[in-house]
Protein backbone atom coordinates (compact mmCIF):
# COMPACT_ATOMS: atom_id res chain seq x y z
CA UNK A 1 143.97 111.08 120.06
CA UNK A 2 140.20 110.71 120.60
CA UNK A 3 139.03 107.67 122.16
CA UNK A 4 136.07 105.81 121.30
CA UNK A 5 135.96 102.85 123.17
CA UNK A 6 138.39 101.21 125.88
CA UNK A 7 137.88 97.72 127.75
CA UNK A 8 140.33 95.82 129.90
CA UNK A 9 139.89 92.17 130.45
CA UNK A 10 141.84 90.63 133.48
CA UNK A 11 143.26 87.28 132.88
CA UNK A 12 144.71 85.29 135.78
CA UNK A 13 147.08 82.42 134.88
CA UNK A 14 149.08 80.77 138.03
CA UNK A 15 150.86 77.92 137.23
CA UNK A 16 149.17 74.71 135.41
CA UNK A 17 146.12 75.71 136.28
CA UNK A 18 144.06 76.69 133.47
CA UNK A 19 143.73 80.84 132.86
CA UNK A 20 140.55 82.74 134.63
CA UNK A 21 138.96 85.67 132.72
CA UNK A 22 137.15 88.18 134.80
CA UNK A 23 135.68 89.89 131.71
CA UNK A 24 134.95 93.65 132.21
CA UNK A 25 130.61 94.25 131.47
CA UNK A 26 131.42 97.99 129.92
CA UNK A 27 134.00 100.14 127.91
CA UNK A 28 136.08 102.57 130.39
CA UNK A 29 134.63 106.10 130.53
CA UNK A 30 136.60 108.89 129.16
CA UNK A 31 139.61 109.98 131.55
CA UNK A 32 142.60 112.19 131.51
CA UNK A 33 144.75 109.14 133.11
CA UNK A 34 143.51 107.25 129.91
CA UNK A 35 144.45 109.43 127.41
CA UNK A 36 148.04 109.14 129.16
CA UNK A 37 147.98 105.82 129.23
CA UNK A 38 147.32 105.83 125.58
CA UNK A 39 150.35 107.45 125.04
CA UNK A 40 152.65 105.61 126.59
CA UNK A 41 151.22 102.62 125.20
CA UNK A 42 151.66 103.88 121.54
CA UNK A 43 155.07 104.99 122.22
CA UNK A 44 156.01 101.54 123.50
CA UNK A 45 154.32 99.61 121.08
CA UNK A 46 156.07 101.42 118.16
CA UNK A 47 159.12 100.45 119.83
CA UNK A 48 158.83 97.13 119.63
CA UNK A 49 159.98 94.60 117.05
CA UNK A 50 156.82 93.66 114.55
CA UNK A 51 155.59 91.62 111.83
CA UNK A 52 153.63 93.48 109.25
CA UNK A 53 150.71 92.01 107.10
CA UNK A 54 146.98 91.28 106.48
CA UNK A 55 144.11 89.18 107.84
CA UNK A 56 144.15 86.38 106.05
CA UNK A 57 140.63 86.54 104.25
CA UNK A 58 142.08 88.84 102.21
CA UNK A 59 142.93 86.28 99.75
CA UNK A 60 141.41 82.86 100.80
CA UNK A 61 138.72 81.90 98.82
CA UNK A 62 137.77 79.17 101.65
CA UNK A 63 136.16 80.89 104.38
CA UNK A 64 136.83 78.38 106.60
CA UNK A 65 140.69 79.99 106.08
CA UNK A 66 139.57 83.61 106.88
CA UNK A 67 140.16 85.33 109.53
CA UNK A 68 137.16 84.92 112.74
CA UNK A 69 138.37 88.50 114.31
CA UNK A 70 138.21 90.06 110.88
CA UNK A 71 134.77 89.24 111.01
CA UNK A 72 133.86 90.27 114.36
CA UNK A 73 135.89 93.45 113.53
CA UNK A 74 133.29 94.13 110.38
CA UNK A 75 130.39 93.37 112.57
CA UNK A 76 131.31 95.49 115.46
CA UNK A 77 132.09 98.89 113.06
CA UNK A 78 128.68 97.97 111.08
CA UNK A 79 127.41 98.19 114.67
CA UNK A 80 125.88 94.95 114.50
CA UNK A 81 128.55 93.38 117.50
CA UNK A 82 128.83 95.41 120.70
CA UNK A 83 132.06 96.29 121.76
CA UNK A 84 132.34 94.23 124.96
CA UNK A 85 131.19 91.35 123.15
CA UNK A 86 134.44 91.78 120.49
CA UNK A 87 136.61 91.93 122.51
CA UNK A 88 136.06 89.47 125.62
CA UNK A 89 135.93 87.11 122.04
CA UNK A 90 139.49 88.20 122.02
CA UNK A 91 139.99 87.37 125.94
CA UNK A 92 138.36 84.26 125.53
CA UNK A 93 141.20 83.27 122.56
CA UNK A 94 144.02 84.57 124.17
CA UNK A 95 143.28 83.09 127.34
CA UNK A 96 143.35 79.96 125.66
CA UNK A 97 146.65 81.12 124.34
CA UNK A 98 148.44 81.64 127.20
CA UNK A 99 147.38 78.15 128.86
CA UNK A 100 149.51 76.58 126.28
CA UNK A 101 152.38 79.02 126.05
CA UNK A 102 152.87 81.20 128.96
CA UNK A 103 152.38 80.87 132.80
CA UNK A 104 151.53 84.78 133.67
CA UNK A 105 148.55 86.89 134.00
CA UNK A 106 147.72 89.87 132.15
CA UNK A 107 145.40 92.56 131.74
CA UNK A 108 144.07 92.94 127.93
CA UNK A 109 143.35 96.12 127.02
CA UNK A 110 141.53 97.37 124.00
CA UNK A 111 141.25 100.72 122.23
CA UNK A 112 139.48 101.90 119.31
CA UNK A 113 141.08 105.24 119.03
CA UNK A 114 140.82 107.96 116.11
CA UNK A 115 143.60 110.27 114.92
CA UNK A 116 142.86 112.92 112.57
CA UNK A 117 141.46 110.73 109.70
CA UNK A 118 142.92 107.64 110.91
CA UNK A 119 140.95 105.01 113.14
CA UNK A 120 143.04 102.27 114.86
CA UNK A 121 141.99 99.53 116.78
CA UNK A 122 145.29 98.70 119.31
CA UNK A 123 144.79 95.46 121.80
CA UNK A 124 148.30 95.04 124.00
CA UNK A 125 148.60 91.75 127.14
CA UNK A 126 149.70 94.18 130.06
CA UNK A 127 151.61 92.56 132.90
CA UNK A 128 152.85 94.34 136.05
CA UNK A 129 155.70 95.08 138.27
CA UNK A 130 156.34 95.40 142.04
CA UNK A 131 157.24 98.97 142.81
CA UNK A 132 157.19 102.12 144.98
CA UNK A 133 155.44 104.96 145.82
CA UNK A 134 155.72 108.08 148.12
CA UNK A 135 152.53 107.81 151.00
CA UNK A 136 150.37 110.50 152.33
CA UNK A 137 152.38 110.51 155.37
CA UNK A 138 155.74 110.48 152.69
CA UNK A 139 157.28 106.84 153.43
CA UNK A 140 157.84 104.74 150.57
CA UNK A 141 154.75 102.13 150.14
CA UNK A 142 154.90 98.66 147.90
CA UNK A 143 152.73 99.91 144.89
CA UNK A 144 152.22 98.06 141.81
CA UNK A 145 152.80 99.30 138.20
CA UNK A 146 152.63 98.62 134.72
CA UNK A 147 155.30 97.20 132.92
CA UNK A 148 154.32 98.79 129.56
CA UNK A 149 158.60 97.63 128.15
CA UNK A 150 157.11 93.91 129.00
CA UNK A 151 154.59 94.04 126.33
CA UNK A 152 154.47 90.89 124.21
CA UNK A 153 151.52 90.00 122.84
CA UNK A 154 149.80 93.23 121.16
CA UNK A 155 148.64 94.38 117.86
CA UNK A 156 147.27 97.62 115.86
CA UNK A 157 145.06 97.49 112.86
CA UNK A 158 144.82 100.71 110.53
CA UNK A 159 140.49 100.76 110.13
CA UNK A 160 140.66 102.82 107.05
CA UNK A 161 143.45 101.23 105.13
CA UNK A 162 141.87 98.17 105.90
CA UNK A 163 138.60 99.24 104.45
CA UNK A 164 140.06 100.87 101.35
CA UNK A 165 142.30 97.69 100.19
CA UNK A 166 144.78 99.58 99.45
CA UNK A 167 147.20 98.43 101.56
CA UNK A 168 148.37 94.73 102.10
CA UNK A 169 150.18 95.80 105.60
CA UNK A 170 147.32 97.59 107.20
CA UNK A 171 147.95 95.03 110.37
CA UNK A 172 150.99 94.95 112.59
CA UNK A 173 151.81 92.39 116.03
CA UNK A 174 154.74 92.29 117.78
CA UNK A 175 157.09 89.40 117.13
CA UNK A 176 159.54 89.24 120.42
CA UNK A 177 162.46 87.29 119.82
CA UNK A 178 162.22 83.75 121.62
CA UNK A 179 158.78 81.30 122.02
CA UNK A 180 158.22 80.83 118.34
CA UNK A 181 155.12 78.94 118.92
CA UNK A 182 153.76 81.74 120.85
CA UNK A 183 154.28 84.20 118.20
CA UNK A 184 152.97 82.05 115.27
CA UNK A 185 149.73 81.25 117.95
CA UNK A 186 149.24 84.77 118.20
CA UNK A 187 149.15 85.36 114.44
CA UNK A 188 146.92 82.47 114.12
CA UNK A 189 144.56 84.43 116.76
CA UNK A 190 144.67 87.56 114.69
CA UNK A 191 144.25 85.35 111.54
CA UNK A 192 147.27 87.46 110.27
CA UNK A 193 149.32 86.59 107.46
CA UNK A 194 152.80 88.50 107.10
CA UNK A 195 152.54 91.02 103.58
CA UNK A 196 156.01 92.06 103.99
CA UNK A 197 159.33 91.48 105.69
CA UNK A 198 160.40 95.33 106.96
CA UNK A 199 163.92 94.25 107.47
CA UNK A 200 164.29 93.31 103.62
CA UNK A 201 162.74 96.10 102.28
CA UNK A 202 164.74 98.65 104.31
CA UNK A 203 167.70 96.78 103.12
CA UNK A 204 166.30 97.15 99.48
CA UNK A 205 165.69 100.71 99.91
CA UNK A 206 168.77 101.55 101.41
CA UNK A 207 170.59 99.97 98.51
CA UNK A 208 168.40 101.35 96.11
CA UNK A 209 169.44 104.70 98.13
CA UNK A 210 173.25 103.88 97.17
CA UNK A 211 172.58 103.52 93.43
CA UNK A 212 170.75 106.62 93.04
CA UNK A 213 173.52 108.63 94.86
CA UNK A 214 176.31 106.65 92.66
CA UNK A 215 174.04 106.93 89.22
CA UNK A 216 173.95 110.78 89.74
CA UNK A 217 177.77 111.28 90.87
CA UNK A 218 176.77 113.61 93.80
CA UNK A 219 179.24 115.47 95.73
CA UNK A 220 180.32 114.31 99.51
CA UNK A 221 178.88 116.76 100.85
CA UNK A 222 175.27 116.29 99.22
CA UNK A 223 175.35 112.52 99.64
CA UNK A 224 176.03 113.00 103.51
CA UNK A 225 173.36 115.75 103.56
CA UNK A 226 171.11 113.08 101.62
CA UNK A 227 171.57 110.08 103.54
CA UNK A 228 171.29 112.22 106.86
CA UNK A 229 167.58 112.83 105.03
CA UNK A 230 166.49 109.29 104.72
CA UNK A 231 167.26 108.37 108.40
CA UNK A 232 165.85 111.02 109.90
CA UNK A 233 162.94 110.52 107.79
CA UNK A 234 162.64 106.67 107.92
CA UNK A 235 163.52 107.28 112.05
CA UNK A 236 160.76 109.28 112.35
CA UNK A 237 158.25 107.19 110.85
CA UNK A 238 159.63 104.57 113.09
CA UNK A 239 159.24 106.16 116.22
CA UNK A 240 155.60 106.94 115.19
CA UNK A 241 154.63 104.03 113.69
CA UNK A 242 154.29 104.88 110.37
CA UNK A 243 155.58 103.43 106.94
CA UNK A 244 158.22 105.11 104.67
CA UNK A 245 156.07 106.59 102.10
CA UNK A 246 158.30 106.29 99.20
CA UNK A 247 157.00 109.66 97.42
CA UNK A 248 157.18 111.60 100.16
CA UNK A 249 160.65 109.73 100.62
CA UNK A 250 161.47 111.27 97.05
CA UNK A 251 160.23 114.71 97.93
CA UNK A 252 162.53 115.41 100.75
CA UNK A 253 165.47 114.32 99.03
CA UNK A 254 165.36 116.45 96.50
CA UNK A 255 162.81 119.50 96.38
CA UNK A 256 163.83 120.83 93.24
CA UNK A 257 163.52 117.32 91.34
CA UNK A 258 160.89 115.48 94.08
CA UNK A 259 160.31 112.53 91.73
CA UNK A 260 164.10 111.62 90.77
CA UNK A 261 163.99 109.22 93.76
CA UNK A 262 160.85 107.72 93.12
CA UNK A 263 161.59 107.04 89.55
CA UNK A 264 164.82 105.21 89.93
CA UNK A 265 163.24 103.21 92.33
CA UNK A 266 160.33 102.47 89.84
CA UNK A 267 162.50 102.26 86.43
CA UNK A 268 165.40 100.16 87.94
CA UNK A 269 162.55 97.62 89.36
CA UNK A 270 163.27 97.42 92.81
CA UNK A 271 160.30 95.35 93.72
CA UNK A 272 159.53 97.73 96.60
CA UNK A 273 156.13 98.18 97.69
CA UNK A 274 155.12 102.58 97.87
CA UNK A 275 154.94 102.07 101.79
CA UNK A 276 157.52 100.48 103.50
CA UNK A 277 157.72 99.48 107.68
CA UNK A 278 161.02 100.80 108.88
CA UNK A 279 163.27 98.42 110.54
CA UNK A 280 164.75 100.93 112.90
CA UNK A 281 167.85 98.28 113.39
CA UNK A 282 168.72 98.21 110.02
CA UNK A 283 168.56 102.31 109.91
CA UNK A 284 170.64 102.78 113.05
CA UNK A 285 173.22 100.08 110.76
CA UNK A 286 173.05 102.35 108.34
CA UNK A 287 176.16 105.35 107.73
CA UNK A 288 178.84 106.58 105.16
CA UNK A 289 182.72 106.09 105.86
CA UNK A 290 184.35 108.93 104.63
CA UNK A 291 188.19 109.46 104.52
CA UNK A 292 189.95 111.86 102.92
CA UNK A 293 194.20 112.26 102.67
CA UNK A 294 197.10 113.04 100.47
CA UNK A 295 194.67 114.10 97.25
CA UNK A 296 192.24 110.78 97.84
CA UNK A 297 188.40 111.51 99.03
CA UNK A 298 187.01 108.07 99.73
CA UNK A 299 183.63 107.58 100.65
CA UNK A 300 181.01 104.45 100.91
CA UNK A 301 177.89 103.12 102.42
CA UNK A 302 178.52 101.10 105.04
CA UNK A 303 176.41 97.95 104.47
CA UNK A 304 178.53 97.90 101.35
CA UNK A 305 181.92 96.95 103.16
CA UNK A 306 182.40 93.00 103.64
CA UNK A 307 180.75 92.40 99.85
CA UNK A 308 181.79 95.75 97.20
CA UNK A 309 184.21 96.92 99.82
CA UNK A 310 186.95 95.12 101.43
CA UNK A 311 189.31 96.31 104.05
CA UNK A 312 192.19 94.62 104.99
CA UNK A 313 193.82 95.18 108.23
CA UNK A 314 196.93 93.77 108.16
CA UNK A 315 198.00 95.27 105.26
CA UNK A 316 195.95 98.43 105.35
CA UNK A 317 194.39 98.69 102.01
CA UNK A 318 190.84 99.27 100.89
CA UNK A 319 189.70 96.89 98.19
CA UNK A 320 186.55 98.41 95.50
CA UNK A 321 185.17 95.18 93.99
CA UNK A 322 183.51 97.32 91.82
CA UNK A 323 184.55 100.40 90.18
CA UNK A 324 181.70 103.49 90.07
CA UNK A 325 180.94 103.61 85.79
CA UNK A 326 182.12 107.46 85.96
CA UNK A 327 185.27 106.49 87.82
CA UNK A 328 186.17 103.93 85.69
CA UNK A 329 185.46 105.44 82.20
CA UNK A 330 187.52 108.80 83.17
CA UNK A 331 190.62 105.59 84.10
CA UNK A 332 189.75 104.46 80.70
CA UNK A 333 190.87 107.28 79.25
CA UNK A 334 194.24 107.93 80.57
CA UNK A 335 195.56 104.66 78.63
C-alpha cells in the first residue's frame, strides 16, 4: 500500500492540566518500518467496532452545519492546503478533545495511503505501553511500545467514493463502547453524520438470506453450503474493511443464477442499501441447527429461535410459529 504522506503529532495530556501539542514541521519519509506499521494499523483498525456515515455537508444547506475537515480535506487534495497544515488542524481539535474527555497522551498519526485505485486518508490517537526488549549485551531492558489494541479515537475516509457521491458511508470512526460524550465529540470533530447502522443491516440481510433459502425450498445440504458462503464472504470483507457488496454477494451464491440473490433482495423491498458494513458480531451469531432422527430432518437459522422457533426444555419439543408455504400446502393435502 503506497504511501503518500505520513505525520505524527505528539500530544501530552497529564492530569488537569491542559493538553501540549508538539506538532511535527514535515511528513515522515518513506520507510520499510512504516509500511509495517501501516499494516498493523489497518489490521487493528478493521477490528474495531465502528460507526459508518458521511461528513455532514453532504446534505446541509447551511454551511455553517458542514463539515470544517471536509473542507480542509478538499483544499489539501486540490493542493491548495499543505499537508502539515491539515493535519496539526486536526491536532489542534483533538487536543481540545481530550482536555474535556480523557486524561492521556497520544501520538496522532496520519496517512494518506493509496491501494490499487483506492486512496484513503486513515488518522488513529496512538497511546503506549511499558514493555521489554532483549539488549545488545542480551538482558531484558524496559522498552516502550505501541499499544495499537488501545486505539480509540481513529477514522478512515474512502477519497474516491467520497468524490464520486456515490456512496453515503464513504467515512468510518470507531465507536468504543463506554464515554458516550467522547464518541459523539469525536464525530462532531470529523463533522460525521452516521448513513447507516451495520448491525441492522446485517440483521436485514441475514434474514433476507433465510427467505431466499425458504422461497426456493433448497436442500440441507445446499443451504449449509450457502450460508457457509455468506459468512465467509461477509467475514472477509470484515477483516479487510470492506462492505458486503450485495451483487457480488449474489454472484457467489449462486454462479449459475448470480442475480437470484440480488433480485429477491430488490423485489421483496428489503430497504438494504447495495453496500453494506459487516457487523462481524452479528455474523459470528449467525448458524443453522440441524437435527435429523427417526424420519424427521429439521433445520433453522439460528437468529430465528426465541421468535419463529421455540424450544422448550422441559418438555422437549420444538415449536414452528410459522409453517414454510411448501410444507404446509403438501399438509393441506393429506386432509
Amino acid at each position: 500500500m503506497p504511501i503518500l504522506n505520513a505525520i505524527v503529532h505528539r500530544i501530552e495530556k497529564t492530569g488537569d492540566a491542559p493538553a501540549r501539542l508538539l506538532p511535527a514541521s514535515q511528513s515522515l519519509p518513506a520507510s520499510d518500518a512504516l509500511e509495517a506499521m501501516l499494516e498493523g494499523l489497518t489490521r487493528a483498525y478493521h477490528a474495531k467496532k465502528k460507526a459508518w456515515g458521511h461528513f455532514a455537508q453532504d446534505d446541509r444547506e447551511d454551511a455553517a452545519e458542514a463539515s470544517a475537515l471536509a473542507s480542509e480535506i478538499t483544499a489539501y487534495l486540490a493542493e491548495q492546503r499543505d499537508f502539515v497544515a491539515l493535519t496539526r488542524g486536526i491536532a489542534e481539535r483533538l487536543a481540545t478533545l481530550l482536555d474535556a474527555h480523557l486524561s492521556v497522551s497520544g501520538d496522532l498519526m496520519v496517512l494518506d495511503t493509496r491501494f490499487g485505485d483506492a486512496r484513503f486518508l486513515t488518522l488513529a490517537l496512538l497511546h503506549h505501553r511499558e514493555g521489554f526488549a532483549i539488549g545488545e549485551d542480551l538482558r531484558p531492558v524496559p522498552a516502550r511500545q505501541l499499544n495499537l489494541t488501545q486505539m480509540s479515537l481513529a477514522a478512515r475516509l474512502d477519497i474516491g467514493q467520497w468524490q464520486t457521491g456515490d456512496s453515503r458511508q464513504y467515512l468510518s470512526w470507531t465507536r468504543e463502547r463506554g464515554g458516550k460524550a467522547l464518541a459523539e465529540g469525536f464525530a462532531a470533530l470529523l463533522g460525521a453524520e452516521e448513513g447507516v447502522d451495520a448491525p441492522g443491516e446485517t440483521r436485514t440481510l441475514l434474514k433476507a438470506f433465510s427467505d431466499y433459502v425458504e422461497k426456493e425450498d433448497l436442500p440441507e445440504e445446499a443451504s449449509r453450503e450457502k450460508t457457509e458462503t455468506l459468512v465467509d464472504y461477509a467475514s472477509e470483507q470484515a477483516s479487510r474493511g470492506e462492505p458486503i457488496t450485495l451483487e457480488e454477494l449474489s454472484g457467489l451464491l449462486d454462479e449459475q443464477q448470480p442475480k437470484a440473490f440480488y433480485e429477491h433482495i430488490r423485489d421483496a423491498d428489503y430497504g438494504l442499501s447495495p453496500e453494506i458494513p459487516p457487523d462481524r458480531k452479528t455474523l459470528n451469531r449467525f448458524k443453522r441447527f440441524t437435527g435429523r432422527a427417526g424420519g424427521v430432518s429439521i433445520s433453522f437459522d439460528s437468529h430465528l429461535l426465541g421468535s419463529g422457533v421455540e424450544y422448550d426444555a422441559a418438555s422437549d419439543r420444538l415449536i414452528i410459529k410459522q409453517v414454510p408455504k411448501q410444507l404446509k400446502e403438501q399438509l393441506k393435502g393429506q386432509d
